[in-house]
Protein backbone atom coordinates (compact mmCIF):
# COMPACT_ATOMS: atom_id res chain seq x y z
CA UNK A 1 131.71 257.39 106.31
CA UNK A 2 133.51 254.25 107.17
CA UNK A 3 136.29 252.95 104.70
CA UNK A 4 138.16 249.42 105.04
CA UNK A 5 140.98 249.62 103.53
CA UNK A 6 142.04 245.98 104.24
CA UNK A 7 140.27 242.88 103.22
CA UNK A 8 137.69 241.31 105.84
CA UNK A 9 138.48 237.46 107.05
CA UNK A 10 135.52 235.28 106.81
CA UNK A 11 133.30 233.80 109.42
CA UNK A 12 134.82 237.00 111.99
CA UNK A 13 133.10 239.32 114.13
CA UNK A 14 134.21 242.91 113.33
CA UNK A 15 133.48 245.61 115.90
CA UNK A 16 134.68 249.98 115.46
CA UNK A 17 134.48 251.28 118.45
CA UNK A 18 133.96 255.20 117.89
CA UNK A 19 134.41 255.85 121.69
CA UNK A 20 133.75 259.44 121.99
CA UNK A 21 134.56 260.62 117.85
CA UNK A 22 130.41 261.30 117.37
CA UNK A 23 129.19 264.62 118.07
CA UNK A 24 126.20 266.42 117.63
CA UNK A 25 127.02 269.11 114.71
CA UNK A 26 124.48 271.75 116.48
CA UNK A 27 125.22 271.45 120.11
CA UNK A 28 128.30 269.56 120.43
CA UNK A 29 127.59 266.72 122.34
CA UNK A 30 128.93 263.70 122.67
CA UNK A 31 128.01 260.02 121.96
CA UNK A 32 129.57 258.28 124.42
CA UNK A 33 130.89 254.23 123.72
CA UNK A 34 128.97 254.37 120.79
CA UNK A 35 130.59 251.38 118.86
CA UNK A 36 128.87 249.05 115.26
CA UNK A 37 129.60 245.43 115.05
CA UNK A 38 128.97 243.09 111.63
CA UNK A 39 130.07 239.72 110.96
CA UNK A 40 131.32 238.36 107.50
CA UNK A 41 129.87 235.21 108.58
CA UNK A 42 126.43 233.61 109.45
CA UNK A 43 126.57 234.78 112.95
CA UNK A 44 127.54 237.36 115.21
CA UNK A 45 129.78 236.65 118.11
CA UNK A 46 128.56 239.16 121.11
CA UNK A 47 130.61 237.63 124.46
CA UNK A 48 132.65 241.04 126.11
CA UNK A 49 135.12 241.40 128.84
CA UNK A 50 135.60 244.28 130.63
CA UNK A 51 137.32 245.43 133.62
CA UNK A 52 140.02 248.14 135.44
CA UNK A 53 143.81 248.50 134.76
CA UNK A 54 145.18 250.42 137.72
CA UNK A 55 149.24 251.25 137.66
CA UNK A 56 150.88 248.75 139.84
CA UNK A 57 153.24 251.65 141.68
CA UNK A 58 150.72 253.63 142.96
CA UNK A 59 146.87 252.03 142.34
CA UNK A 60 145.52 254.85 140.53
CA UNK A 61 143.66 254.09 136.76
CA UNK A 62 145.56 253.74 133.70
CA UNK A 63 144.48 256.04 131.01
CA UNK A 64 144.58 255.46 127.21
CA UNK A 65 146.31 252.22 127.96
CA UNK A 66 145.19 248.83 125.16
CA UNK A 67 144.10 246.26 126.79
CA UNK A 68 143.87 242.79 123.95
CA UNK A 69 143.23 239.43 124.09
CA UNK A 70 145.28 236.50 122.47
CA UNK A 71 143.65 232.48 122.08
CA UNK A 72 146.97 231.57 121.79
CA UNK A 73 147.97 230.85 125.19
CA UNK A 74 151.42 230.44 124.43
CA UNK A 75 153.60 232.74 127.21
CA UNK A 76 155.08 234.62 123.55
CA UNK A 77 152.63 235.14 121.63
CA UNK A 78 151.48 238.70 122.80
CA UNK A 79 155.29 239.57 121.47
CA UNK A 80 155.06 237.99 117.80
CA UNK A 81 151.00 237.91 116.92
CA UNK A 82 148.79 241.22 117.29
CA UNK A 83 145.36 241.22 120.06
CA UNK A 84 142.77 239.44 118.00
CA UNK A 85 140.48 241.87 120.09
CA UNK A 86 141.55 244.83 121.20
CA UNK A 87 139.94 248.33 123.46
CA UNK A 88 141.31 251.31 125.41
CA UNK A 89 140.71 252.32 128.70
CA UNK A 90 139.32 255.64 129.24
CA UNK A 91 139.85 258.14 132.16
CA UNK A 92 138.76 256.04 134.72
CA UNK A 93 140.79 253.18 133.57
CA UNK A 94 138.02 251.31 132.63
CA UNK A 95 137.49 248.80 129.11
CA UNK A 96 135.07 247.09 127.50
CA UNK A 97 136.63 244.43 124.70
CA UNK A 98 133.56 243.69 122.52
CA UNK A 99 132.55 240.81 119.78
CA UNK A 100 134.76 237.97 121.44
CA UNK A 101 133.84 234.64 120.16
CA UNK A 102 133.31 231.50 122.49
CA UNK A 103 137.03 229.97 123.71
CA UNK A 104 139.73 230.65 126.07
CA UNK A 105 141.90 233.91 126.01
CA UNK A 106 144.66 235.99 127.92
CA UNK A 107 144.10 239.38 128.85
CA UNK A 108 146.72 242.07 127.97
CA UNK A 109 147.48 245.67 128.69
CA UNK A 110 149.70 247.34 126.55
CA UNK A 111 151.30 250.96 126.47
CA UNK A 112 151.67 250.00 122.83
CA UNK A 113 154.70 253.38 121.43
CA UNK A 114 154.43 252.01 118.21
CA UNK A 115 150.82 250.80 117.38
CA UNK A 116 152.23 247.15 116.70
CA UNK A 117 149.84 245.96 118.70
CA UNK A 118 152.84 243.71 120.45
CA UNK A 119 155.35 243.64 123.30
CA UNK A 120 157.96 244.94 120.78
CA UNK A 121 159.85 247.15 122.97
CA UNK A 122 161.40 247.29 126.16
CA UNK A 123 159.67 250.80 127.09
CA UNK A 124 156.60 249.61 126.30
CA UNK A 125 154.81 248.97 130.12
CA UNK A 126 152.96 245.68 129.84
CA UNK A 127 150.41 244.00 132.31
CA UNK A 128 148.58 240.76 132.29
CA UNK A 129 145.78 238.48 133.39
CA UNK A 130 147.39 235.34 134.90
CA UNK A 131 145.11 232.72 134.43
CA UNK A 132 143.16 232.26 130.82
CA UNK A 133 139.67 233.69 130.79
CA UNK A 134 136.54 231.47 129.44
């Protein structure tokens, strides 16, 4: 069972990723990327960017790392507004950010301490895309 505790914004794509929190009650396997997307609006938006974050010091994946992106391009904005999409890279490193709408975003990685979902502290290791992705 699913409960939202917070009210839904209209006309926006909504996407739980339950990554590997499924299991089979008799055998104990798991459901791997298993994730349920609805829209509160007439359509859903289905465009996904995926890639790698590797640590910069010695090339090897990051794990458990959030990787977001913002539509404000502002240089700031991933320090004052939350991802408006948002994933985590498993153990190889590797994410998926699902249910993006059409537009122009930056990408984001975030070892995010205090689940602000922002740059919000100085030993919080942050990474980014630099050019805007379509």
């Amino acid at each position: 069972i699913v409960e939202l505790e917070d009210e839904l914004k209209p006309n926006t794509t909504y996407t739980i990723d339950f990554t590997d929190a499924i299991v089979d009650f008799n055998e104990g396997n798991t459901l791997e990327n298993f994730s349920y997307s609805f829209s509160t609006g007439d359509h859903l938006d289905t465009l996904a960017v995926s890639g790698i974050v590797l640590n910069a010091d010695n090339l090897e994946p990051t794990q458990g790392i959030y990787v977001g992106v913002h539509s404000n391009l502002n240089d700031s904005a991933f320090t004052q507004l939350p991802f408006e999409r948002i994933s985590r890279t498993d153990s190889r490193g590797r994410f998926t950010i699902k249910g993006i709408a059409e537009g122009k975003y930056k990408v984001y990685a975030l070892n995010d301490l205090n689940r602000s979902y922002t740059y919000d502290n100085p030993q919080e290791a942050i990474a980014f895309l630099d050019s805007a992705i379509l």
